[in-house]
C-alpha atoms as a PDB file:
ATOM      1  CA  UNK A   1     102.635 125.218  75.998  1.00  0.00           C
ATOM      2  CA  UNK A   2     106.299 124.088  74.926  1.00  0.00           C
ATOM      3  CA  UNK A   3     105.080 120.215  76.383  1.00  0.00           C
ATOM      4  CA  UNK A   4     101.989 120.042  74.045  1.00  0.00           C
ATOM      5  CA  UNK A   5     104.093 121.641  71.094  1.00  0.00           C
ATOM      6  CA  UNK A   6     106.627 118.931  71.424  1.00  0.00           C
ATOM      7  CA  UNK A   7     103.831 116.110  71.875  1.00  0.00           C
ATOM      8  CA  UNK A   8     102.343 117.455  68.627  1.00  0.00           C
ATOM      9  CA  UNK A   9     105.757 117.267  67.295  1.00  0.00           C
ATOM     10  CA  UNK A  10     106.255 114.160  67.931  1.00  0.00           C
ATOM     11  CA  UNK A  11     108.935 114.796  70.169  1.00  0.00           C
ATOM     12  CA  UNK A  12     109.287 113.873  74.215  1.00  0.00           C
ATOM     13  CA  UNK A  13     111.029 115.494  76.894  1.00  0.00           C
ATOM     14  CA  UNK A  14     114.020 113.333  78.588  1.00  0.00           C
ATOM     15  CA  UNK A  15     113.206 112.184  81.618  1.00  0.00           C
ATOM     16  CA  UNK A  16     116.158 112.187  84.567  1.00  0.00           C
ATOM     17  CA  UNK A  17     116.881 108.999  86.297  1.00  0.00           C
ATOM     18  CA  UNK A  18     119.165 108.242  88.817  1.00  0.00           C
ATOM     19  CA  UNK A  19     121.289 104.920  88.476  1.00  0.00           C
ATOM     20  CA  UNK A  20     123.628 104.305  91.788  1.00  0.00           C
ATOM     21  CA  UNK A  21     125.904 101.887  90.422  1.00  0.00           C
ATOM     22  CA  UNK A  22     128.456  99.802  92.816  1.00  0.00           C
ATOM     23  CA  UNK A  23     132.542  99.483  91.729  1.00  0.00           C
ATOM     24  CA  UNK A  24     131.980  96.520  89.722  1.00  0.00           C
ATOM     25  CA  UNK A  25     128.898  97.294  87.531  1.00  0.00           C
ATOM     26  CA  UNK A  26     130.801 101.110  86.712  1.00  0.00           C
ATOM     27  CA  UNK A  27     133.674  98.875  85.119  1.00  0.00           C
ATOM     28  CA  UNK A  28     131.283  97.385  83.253  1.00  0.00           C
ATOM     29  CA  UNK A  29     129.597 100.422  82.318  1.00  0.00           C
ATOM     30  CA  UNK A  30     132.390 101.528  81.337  1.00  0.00           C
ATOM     31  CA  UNK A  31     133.919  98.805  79.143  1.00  0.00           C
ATOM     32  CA  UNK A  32     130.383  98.757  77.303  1.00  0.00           C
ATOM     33  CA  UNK A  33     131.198 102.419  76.779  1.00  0.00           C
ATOM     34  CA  UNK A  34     135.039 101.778  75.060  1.00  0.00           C
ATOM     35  CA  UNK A  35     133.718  98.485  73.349  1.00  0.00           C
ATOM     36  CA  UNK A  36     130.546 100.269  72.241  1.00  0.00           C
ATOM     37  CA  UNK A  37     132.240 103.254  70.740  1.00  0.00           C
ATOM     38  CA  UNK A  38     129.853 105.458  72.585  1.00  0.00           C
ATOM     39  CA  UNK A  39     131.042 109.156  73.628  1.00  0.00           C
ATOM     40  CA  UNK A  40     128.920 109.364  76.936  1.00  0.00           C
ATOM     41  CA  UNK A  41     127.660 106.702  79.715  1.00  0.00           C
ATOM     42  CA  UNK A  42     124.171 107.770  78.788  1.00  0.00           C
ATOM     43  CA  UNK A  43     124.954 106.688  74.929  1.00  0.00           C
ATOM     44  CA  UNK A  44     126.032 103.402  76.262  1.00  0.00           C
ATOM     45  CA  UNK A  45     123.255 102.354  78.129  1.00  0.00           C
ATOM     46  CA  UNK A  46     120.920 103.504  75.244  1.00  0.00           C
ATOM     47  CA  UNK A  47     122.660 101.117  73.187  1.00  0.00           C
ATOM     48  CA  UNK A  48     122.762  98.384  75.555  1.00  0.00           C
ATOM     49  CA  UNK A  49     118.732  99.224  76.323  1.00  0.00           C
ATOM     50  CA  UNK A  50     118.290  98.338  72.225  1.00  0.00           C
ATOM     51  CA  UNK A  51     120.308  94.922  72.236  1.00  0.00           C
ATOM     52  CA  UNK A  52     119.030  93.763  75.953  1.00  0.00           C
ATOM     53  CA  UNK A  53     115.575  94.699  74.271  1.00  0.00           C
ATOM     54  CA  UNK A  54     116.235  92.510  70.927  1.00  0.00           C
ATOM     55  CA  UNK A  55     117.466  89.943  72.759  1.00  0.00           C
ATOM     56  CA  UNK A  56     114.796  89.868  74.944  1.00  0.00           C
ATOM     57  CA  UNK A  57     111.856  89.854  71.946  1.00  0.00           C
ATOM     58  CA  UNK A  58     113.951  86.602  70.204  1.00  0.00           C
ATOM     59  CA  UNK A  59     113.520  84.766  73.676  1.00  0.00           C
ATOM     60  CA  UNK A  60     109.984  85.560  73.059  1.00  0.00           C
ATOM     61  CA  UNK A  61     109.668  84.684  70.008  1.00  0.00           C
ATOM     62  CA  UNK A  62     111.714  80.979  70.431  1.00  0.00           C
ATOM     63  CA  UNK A  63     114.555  82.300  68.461  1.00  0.00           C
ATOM     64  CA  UNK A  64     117.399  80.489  68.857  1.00  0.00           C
ATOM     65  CA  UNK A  65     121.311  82.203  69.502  1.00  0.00           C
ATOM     66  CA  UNK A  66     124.216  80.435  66.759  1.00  0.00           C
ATOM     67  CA  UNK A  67     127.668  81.853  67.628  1.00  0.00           C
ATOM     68  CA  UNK A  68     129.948  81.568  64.734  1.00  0.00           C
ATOM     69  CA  UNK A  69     133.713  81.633  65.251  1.00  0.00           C
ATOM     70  CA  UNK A  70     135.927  81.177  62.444  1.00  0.00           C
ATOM     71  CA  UNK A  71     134.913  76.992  61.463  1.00  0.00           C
ATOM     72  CA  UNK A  72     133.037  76.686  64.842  1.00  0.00           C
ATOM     73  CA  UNK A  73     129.716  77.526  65.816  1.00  0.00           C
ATOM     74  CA  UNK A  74     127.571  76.252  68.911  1.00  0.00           C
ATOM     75  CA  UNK A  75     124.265  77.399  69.996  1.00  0.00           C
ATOM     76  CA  UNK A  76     124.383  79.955  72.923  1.00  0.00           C
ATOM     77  CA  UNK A  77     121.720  79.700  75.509  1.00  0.00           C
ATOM     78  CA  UNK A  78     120.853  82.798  77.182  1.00  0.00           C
ATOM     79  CA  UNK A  79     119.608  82.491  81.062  1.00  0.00           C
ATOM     80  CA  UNK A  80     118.047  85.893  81.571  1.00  0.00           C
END
């Protein structure tokens, strides 16, 4: 009953997933987390779902990557 309220709500239940992460990629999990501002791990990897997922949709869509620092820019290729 509560699974077909929240459907009709437009609301879904979380789903748990299990991540086993080596030394190296828990460093980077976590400096996404400090550089990210995010208060949990899960946070971070939500917001890092949304910009992998943006980035990924540009490639699609033969959008091209300018990185502008200070007077410099150059065009960033991204080898996913």
């Amino acid at each position: 009953m509560k699974r077909t309220a929240d459907k009709l709500a437009g609301r879904s239940r979380p789903i748990r997933i299990q991540l086993d992460f080596d030394d190296e990629h828990i460093r980077r999990l976590s400096t996404v987390k400090e550089l990210s501002e995010s208060v949990t791990n899960v946070d971070a990897i939500r917001k890092a779902l949304k910009v992998y997922e943006w980035l990924l949709r540009q490639r699609r869509d033969d959008a091209r990557l300018l990185l502008i620092k200070g007077d410099q820019s150059r065009e960033i290729e991204f080898i996913l």
